[in-house]
Protein backbone atom coordinates (compact mmCIF):
# COMPACT_ATOMS: atom_id res chain seq x y z
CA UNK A 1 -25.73 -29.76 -7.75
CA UNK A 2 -22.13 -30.08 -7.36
CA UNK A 3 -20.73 -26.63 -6.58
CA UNK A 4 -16.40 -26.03 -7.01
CA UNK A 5 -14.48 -23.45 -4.95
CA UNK A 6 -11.58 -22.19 -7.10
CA UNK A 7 -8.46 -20.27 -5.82
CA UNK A 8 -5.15 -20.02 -7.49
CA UNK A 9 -1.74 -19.78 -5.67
CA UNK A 10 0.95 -17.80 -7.59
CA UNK A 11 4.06 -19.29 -6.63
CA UNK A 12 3.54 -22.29 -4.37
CA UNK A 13 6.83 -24.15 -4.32
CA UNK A 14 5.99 -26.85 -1.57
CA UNK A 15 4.03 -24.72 0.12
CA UNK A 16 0.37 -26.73 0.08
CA UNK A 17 -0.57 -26.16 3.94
CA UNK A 18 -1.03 -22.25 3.23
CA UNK A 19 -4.55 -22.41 0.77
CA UNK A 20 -5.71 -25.29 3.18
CA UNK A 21 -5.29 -23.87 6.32
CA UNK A 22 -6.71 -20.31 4.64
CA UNK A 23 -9.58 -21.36 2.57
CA UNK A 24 -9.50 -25.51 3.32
CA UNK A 25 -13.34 -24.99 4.73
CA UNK A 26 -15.98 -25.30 2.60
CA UNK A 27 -18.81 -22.87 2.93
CA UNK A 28 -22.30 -23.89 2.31
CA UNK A 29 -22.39 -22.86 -0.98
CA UNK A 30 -19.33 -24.83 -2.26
CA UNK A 31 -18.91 -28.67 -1.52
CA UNK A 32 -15.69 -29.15 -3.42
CA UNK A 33 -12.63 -27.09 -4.06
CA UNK A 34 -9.89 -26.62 -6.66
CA UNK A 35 -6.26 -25.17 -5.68
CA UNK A 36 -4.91 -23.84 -9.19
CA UNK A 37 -1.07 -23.35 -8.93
CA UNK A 38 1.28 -21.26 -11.06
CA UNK A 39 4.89 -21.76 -10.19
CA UNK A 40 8.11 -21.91 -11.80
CA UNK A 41 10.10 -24.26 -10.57
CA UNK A 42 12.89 -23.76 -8.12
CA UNK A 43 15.42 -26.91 -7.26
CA UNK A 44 15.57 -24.71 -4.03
CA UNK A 45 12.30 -25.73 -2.90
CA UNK A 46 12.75 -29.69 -3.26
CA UNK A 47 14.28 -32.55 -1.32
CA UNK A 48 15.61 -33.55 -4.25
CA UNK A 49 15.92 -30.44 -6.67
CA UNK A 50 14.13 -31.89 -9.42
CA UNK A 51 10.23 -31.21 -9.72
CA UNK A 52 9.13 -34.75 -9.26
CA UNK A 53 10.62 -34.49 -5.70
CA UNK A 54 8.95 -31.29 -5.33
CA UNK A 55 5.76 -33.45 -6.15
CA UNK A 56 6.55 -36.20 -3.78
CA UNK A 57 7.15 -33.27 -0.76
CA UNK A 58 3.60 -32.14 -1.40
CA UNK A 59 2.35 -35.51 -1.49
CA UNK A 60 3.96 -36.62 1.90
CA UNK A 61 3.25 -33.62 3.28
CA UNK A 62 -0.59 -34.28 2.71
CA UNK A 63 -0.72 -37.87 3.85
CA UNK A 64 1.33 -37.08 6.54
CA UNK A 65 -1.22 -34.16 7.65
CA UNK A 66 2.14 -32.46 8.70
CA UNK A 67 5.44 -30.54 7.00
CA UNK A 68 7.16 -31.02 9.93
CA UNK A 69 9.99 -32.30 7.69
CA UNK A 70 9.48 -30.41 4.65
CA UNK A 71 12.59 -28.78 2.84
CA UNK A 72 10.13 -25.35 2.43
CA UNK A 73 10.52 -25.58 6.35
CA UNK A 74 13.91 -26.50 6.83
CA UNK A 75 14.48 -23.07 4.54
CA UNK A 76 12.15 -21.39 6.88
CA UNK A 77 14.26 -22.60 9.44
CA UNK A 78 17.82 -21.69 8.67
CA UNK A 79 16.72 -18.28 7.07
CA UNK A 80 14.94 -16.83 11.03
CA UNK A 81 16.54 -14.64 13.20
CA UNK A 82 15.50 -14.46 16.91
CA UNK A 83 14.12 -11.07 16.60
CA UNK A 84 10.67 -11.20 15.43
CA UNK A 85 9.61 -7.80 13.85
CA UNK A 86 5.49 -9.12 14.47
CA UNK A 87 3.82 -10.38 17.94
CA UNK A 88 1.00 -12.31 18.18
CA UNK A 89 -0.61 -9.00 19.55
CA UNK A 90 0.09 -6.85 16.61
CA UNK A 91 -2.73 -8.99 14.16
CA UNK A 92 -4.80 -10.50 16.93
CA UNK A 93 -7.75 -11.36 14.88
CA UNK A 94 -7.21 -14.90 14.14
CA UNK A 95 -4.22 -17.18 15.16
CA UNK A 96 -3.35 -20.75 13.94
CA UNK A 97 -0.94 -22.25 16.66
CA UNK A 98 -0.99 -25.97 16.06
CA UNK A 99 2.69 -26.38 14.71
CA UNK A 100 2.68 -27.24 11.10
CA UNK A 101 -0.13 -28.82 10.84
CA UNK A 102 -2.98 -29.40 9.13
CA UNK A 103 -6.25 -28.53 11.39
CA UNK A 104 -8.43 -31.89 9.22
CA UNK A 105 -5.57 -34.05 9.57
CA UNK A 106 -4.41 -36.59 6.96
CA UNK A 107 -5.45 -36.34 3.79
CA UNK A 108 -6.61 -39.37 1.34
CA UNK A 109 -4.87 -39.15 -2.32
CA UNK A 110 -7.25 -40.92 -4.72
CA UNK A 111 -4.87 -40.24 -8.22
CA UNK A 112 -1.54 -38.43 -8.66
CA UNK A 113 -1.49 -37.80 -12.95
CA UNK A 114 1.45 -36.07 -13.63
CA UNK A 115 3.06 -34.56 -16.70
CA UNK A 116 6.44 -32.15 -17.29
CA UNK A 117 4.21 -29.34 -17.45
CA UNK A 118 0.94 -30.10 -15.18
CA UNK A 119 0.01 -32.05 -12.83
CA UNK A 120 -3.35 -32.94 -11.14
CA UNK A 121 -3.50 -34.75 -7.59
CA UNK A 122 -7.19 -35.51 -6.22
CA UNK A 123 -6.89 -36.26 -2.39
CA UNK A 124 -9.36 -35.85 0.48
CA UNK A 125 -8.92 -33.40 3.17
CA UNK A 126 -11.53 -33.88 6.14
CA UNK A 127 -14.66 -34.22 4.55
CA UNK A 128 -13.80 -32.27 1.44
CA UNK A 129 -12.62 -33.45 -2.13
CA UNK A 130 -10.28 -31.39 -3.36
CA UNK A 131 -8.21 -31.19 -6.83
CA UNK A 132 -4.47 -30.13 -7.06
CA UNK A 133 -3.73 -28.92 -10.50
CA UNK A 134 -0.38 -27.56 -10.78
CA UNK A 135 1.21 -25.66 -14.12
CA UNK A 136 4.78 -24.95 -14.16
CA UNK A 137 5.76 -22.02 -15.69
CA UNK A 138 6.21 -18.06 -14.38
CA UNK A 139 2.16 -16.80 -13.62
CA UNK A 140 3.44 -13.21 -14.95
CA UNK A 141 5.30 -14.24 -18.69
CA UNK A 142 1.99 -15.97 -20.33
CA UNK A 143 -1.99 -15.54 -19.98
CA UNK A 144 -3.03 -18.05 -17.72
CA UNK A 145 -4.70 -21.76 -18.53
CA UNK A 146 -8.38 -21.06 -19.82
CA UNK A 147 -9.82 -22.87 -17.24
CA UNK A 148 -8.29 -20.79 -14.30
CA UNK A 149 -11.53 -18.87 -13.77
CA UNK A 150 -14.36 -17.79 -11.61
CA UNK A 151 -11.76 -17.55 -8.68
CA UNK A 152 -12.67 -17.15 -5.14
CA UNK A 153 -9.35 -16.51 -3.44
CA UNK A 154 -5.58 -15.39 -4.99
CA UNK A 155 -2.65 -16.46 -2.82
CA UNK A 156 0.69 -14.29 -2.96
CA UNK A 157 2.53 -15.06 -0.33
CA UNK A 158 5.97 -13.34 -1.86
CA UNK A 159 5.93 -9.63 -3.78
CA UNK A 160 6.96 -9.51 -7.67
CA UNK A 161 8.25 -6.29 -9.29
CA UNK A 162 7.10 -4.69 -12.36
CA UNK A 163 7.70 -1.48 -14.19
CA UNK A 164 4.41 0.42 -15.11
CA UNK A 165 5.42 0.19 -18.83
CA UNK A 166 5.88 -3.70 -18.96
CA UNK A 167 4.17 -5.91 -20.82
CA UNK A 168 3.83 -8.66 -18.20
CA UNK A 169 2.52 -5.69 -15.83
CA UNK A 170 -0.40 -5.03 -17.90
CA UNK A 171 -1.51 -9.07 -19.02
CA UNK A 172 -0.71 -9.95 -14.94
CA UNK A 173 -3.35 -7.73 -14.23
CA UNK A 174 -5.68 -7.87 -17.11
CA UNK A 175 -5.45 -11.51 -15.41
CA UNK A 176 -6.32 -10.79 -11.82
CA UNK A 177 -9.57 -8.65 -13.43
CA UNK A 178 -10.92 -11.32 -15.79
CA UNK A 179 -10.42 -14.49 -13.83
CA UNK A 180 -12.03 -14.00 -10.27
CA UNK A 181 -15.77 -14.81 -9.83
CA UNK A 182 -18.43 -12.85 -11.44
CA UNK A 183 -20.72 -12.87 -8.40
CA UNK A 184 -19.02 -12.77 -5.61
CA UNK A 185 -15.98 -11.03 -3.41
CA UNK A 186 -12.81 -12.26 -4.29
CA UNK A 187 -9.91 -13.04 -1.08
CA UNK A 188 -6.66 -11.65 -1.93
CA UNK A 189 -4.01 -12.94 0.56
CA UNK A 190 -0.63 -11.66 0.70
CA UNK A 191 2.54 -11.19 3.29
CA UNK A 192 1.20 -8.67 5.68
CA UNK A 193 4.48 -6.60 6.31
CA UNK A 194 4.06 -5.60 2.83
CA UNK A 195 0.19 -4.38 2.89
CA UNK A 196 -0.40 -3.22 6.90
CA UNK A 197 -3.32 -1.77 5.77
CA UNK A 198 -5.62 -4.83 4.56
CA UNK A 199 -8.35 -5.04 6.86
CA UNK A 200 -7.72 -8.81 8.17
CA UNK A 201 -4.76 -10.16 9.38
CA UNK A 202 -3.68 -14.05 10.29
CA UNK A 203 -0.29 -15.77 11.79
CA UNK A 204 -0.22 -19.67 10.41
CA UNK A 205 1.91 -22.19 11.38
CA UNK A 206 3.19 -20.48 14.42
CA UNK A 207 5.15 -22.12 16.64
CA UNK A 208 8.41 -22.04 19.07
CA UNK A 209 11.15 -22.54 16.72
CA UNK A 210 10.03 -20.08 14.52
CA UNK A 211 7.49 -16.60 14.43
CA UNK A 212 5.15 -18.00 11.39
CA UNK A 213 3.91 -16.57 8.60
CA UNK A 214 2.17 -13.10 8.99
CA UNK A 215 -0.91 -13.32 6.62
CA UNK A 216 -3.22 -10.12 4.81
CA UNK A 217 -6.64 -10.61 3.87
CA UNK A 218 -8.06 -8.18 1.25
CA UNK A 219 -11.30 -8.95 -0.59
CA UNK A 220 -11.78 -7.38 -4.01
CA UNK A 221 -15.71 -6.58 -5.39
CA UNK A 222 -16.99 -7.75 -8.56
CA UNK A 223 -16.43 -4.14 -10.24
CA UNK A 224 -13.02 -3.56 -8.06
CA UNK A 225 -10.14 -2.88 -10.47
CA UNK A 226 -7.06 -5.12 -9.30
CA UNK A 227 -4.62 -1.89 -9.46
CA UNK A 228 -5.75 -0.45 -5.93
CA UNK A 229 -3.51 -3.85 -4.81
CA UNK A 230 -0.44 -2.00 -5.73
CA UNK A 231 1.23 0.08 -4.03
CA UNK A 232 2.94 3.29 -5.34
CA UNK A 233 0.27 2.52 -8.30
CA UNK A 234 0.40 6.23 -9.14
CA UNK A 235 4.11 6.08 -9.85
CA UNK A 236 5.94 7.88 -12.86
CA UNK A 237 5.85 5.11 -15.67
CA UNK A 238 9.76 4.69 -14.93
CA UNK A 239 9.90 3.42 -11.43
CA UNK A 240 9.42 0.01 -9.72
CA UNK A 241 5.59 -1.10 -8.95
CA UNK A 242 5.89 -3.82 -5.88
CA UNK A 243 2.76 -6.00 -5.93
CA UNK A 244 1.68 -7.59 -3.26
C-alpha cells in the first residue's frame, strides 16, 4: 500500500534543499513524500524576478543536486557578517557540513505542470518519489488548500507577527491544529535563535564562506494545541505575538 509523507513549508522562496535535507528520508512507514508550499512571491528571491524564474532556480537547483549558484544563496551571501553569533558547539546534536548540497545527489524531474497560481513538479530524489506542489499566495491571509492535510512536518524558517486580536492570528492557527496528522507527532522546524528552548537543534548547509542555517526541532502531539509555539502567548490582546 502506497503510504505519502506530507509536510508543508510556509514561505519557501527558492529555498527547496531545507525540507530535503530535514525530512528527505523516508521512514519505513512512508515510501513517498509530498512538500506542500505556501509562499508569496518575492522578485527578491529569483534570478530573474518573475516567478517562472523562481521555478526554473528550484528546478536547476534539483538536477543540479547543488545551489551552489542559487540567487537565495547569493542573498545569503552578501547579507553575513564575519561574526557568527552560533558555533558548531553550541547545537552539537546533528551537523550537515557538505556545502550546499544535497546528501542523495541529483534528482530526476519526471513532469513540471505549472499554472499562475500552483504548480506541481514530480522529480526523484535518491530512491524516493517525491511531489512539489507549490501555491502562491500569503499562508496567513486565506485557509489553506483542502488537501494540505495529515501533515508530518511544518517548516518556518523566518518569524511572522501577529496581534492576539487578528483575524489571520486565529485562522493561522486554527490551521496548524486541524491540518497535521491525526496519529502521529508532528515536526515543527523553525530558526533556532528565535526558540533556544526546542529540544533538537541542527546547522545545514554549513560551510566556509558562510555560518549556515541554525535549525529547531519541536514535535507537537496529536492533542498539543499549536499556541505553546508562541512566544509571549500570554500577552495583553494589544501587543505583538512573534511566531516562530
Amino acid at each position: 500500500m502506497n503510504k505519502v509523507k506530507k509536510i508543508l513549508y510556509c514561505g519557501m522562496a527558492d529555498d527547496i534543499m531545507s525540507p530535503l535535507i530535514l525530512e528527505g528520508h523516508l521512514e519505513d512507514e512512508f515510501n513517498e513524500m509530498i512538500i506542500y508550499v505556501i509562499d508569496a512571491f518575492d522578485p527578491a528571491y529569483s534570478s530573474t524576478e518573475t516567478l517562472d524564474g523562481q521555478r526554473d532556480d528550484i528546478v536547476n537547483i534539483l538536477k543540479n543536486g547543488s545551489d551552489e549558484s542559487s540567487i537565495n544563496r547569493l542573498i545569503s551571501l552578501e547579507e553575513n557578517d564575519d561574526a557568527n553569533p552560533f558555533s558548531d558547539e553550541k547545537f552539537p546534536e546533528q551537523t550537515y557540513t557538505s556545502i550546499h548540497t544535497l546528501p542523495f545527489g541529483k534528482c530526476v524531474i519526471l513532469s513540471d505542470v505549472r499554472k499562475s497560481n500552483k504548480w506541481i513538479l514530480k522529480f526523484i530524489y535518491g530512491k524516493f518519489n517525491i511531489t512539489l506542489i507549490s501555491f502562491s499566495h500569503d499562508f496567513v491571509r486565506r485557509k489553506w488548500a483542502n488537501e494540505i492535510c495529515d501533515l508530518s512536518a511544518i517548516i518556518f524558517i523566518g518569524s511572522h507577527h501577529f496581534k492576539k486580536s487578528d483575524k489571520k492570528f486565529t485562522n493561522f492557527t486554527k490551521m496548524l491544529n486541524t491540518r497535521r496528522h491525526k496519529t502521529q507527532p508532528c515536526a515543527i522546524y523553525t530558526l533556532s535563535f528565535l526558540h533556544t528552548n526546542f529540544p533538537e537543534h541542527f546547522i545545514i548547509k554549513n560551510g566556509q564562506e558562510r555560518c549556515g542555517s541554525f535549525i529547531g526541532r519541536i514535535y507537537l502531539q496529536n492533542n498539543d494545541d499549536a499556541m505553546k509555539l508562541y512566544r509571549n502567548w500570554d500577552v495583553n490582546d494589544s501587543d505583538t505575538i512573534t511566531f516562530l
